[in-house]
N, C-alpha and C. Protein backbone atom coordinates (compact mmCIF):
# COMPACT_ATOMS: atom_id res chain seq x y z
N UNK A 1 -100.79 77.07 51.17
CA UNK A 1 -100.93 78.10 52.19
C UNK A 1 -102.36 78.01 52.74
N UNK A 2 -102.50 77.83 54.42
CA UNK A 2 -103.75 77.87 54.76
C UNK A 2 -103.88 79.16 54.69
N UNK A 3 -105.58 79.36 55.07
CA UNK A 3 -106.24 80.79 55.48
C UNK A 3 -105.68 81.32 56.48
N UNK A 4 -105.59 80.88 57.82
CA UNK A 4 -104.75 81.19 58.91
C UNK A 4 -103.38 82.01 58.59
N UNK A 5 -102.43 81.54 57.77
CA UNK A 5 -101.07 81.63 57.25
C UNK A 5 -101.58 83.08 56.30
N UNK A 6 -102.68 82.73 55.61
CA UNK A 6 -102.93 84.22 54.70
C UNK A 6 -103.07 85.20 55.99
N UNK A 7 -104.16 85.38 56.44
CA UNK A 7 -104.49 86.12 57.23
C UNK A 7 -103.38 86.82 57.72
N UNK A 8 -102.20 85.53 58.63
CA UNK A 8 -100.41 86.58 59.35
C UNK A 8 -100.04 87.15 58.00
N UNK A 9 -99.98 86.90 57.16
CA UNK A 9 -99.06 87.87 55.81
C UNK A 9 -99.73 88.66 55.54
N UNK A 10 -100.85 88.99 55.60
CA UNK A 10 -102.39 90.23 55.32
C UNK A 10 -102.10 91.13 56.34
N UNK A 11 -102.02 90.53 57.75
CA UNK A 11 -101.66 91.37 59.16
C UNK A 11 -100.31 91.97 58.53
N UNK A 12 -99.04 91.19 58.07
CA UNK A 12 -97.71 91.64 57.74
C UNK A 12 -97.84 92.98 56.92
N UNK A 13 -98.30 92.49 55.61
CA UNK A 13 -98.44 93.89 54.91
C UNK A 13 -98.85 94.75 55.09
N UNK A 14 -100.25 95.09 55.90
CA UNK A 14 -100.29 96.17 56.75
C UNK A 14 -99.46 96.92 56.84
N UNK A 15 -98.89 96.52 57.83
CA UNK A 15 -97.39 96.96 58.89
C UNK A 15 -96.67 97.68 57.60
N UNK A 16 -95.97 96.91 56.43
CA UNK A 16 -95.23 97.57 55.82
C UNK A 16 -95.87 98.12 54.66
N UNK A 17 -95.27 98.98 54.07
CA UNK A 17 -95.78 100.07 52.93
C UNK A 17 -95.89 99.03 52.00
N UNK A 18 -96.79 99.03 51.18
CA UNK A 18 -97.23 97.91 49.79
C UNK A 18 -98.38 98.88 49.35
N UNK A 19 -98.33 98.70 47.85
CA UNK A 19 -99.22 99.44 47.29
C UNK A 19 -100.30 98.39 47.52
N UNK A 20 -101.61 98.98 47.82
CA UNK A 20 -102.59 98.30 47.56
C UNK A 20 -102.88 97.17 46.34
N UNK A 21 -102.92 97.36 45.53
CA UNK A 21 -102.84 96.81 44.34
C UNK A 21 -102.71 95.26 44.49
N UNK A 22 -101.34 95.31 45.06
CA UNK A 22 -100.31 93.81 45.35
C UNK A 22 -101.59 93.31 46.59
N UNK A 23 -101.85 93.10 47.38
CA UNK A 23 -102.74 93.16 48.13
C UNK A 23 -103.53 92.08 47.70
N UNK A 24 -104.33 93.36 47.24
CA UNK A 24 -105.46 92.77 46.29
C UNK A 24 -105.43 91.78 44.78
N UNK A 25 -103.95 91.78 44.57
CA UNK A 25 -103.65 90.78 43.46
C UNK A 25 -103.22 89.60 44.30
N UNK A 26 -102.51 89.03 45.52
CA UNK A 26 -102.59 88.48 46.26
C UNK A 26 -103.99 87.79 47.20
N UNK A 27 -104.91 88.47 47.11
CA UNK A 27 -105.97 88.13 47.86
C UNK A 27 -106.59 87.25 46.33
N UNK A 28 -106.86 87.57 45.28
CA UNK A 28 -107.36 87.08 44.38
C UNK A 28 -106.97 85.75 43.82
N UNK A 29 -104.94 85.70 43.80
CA UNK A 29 -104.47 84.93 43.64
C UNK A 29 -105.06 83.66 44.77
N UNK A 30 -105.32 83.65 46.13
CA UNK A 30 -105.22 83.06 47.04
C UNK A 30 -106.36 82.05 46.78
N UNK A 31 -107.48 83.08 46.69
CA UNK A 31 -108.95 82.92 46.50
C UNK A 31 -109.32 81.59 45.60
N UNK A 32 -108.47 82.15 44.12
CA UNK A 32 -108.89 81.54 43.09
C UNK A 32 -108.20 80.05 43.05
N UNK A 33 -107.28 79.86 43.82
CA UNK A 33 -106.66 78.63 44.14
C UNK A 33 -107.74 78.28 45.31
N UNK A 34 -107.91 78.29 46.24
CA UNK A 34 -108.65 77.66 46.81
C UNK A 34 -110.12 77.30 46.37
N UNK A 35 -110.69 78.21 45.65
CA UNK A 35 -111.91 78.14 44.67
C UNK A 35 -111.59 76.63 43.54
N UNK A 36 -110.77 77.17 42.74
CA UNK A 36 -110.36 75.58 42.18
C UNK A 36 -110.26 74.21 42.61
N UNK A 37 -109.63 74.49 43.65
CA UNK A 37 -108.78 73.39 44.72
C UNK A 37 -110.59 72.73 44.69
N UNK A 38 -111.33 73.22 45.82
CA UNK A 38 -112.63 73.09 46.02
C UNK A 38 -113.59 72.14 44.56
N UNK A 39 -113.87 73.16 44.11
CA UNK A 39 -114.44 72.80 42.24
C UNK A 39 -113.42 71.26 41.73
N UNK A 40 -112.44 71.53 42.08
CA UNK A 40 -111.94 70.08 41.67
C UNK A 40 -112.06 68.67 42.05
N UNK A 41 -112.35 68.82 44.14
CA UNK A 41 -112.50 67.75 44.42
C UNK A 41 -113.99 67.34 44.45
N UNK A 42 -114.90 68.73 44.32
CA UNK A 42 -116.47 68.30 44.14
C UNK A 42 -116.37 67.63 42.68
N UNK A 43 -115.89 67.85 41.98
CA UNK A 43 -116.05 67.43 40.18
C UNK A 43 -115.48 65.61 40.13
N UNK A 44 -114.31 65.73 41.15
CA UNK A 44 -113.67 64.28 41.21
C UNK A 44 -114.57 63.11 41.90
N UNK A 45 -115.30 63.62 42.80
CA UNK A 45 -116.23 62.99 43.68
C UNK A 45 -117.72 62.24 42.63
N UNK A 46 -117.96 63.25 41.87
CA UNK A 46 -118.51 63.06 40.69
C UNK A 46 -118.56 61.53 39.69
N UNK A 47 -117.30 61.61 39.86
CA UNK A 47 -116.79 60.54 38.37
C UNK A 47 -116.82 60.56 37.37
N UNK A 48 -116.69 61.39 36.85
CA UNK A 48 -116.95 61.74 35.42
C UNK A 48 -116.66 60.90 34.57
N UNK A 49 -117.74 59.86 34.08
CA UNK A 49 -116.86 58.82 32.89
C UNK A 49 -115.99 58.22 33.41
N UNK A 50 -115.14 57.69 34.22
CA UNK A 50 -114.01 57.65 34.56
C UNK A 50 -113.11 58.01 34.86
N UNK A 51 -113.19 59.77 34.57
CA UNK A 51 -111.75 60.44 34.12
C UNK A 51 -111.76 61.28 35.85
N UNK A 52 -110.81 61.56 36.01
CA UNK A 52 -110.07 62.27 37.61
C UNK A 52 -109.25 63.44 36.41
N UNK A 53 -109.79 64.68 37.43
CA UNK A 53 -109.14 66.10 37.06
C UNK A 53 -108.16 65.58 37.91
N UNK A 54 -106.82 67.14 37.73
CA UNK A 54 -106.64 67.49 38.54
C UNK A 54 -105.54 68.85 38.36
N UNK A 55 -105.16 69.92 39.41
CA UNK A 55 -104.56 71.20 38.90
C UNK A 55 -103.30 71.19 39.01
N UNK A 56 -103.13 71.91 37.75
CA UNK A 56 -101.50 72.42 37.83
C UNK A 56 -101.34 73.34 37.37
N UNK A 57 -100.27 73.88 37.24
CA UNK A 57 -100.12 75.41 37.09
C UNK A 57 -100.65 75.93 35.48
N UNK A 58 -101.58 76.29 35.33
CA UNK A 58 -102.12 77.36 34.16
C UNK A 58 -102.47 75.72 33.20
N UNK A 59 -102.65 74.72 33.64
CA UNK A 59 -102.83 73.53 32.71
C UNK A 59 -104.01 72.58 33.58
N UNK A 60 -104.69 72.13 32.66
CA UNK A 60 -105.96 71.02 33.16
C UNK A 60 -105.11 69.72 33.16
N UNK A 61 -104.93 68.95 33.99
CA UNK A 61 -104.87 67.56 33.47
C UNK A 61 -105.80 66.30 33.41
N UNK A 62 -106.50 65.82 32.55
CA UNK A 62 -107.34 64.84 32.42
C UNK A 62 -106.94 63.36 32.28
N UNK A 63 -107.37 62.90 33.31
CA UNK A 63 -106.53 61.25 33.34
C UNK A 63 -107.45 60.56 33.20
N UNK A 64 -107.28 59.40 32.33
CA UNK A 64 -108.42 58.37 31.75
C UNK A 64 -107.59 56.93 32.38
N UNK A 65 -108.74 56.40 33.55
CA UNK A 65 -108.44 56.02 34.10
C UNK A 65 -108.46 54.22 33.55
N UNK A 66 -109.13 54.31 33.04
CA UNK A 66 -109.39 53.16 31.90
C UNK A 66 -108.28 52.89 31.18
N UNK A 67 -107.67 53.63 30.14
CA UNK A 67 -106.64 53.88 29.26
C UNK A 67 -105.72 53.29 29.90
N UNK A 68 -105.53 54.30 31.07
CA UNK A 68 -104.28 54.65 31.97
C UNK A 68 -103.48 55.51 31.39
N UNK A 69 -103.70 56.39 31.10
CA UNK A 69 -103.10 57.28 30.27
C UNK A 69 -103.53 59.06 30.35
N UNK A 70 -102.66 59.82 30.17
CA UNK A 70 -103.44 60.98 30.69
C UNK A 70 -102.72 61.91 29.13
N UNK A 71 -103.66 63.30 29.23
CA UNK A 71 -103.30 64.18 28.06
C UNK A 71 -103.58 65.72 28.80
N UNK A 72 -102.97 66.92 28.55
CA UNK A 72 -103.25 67.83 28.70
C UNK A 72 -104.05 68.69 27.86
N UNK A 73 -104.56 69.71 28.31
CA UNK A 73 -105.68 70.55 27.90
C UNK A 73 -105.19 71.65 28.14
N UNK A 74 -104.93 73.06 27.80
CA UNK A 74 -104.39 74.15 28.15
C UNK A 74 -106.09 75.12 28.74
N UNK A 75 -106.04 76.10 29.47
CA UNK A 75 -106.91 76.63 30.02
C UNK A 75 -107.20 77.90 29.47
């Protein structure tokens, strides 16, 4: 979801009754994915050792690019 696309569903809820709350658990949700998203490709740019992050849902994945082989990490 771009920012643009947030923004029309931000305008949407407005319009209809939503507790605040959802809102603001939505705005955070949005945030913190794009915050990651960001942090991930500065970290990849990096090189770390070899290894390439990258995100998935509630899990790190670390790929050793050497190996060729990858392992998970829980967050």
């Amino acid at each position: 979801m771009n920012y643009a696309r947030f923004l029309v569903s931000m305008e949407k809820s407005k319009r209809s009754v939503k507790p605040q709350t959802e809102v603001i658990t939505n705005l955070l949700n949005f945030m913190t994915l794009e915050l990651q998203t960001l942090l991930l490709m500065r970290l990849n740019r990096s090189d770390i050792a070899g290894k390439q992050l990258s995100l998935s849902q509630a899990v790190l994945e670390v790929q050793d690019e050497a190996l060729g082989y990858s392992y998970l990490q829980s967050c």
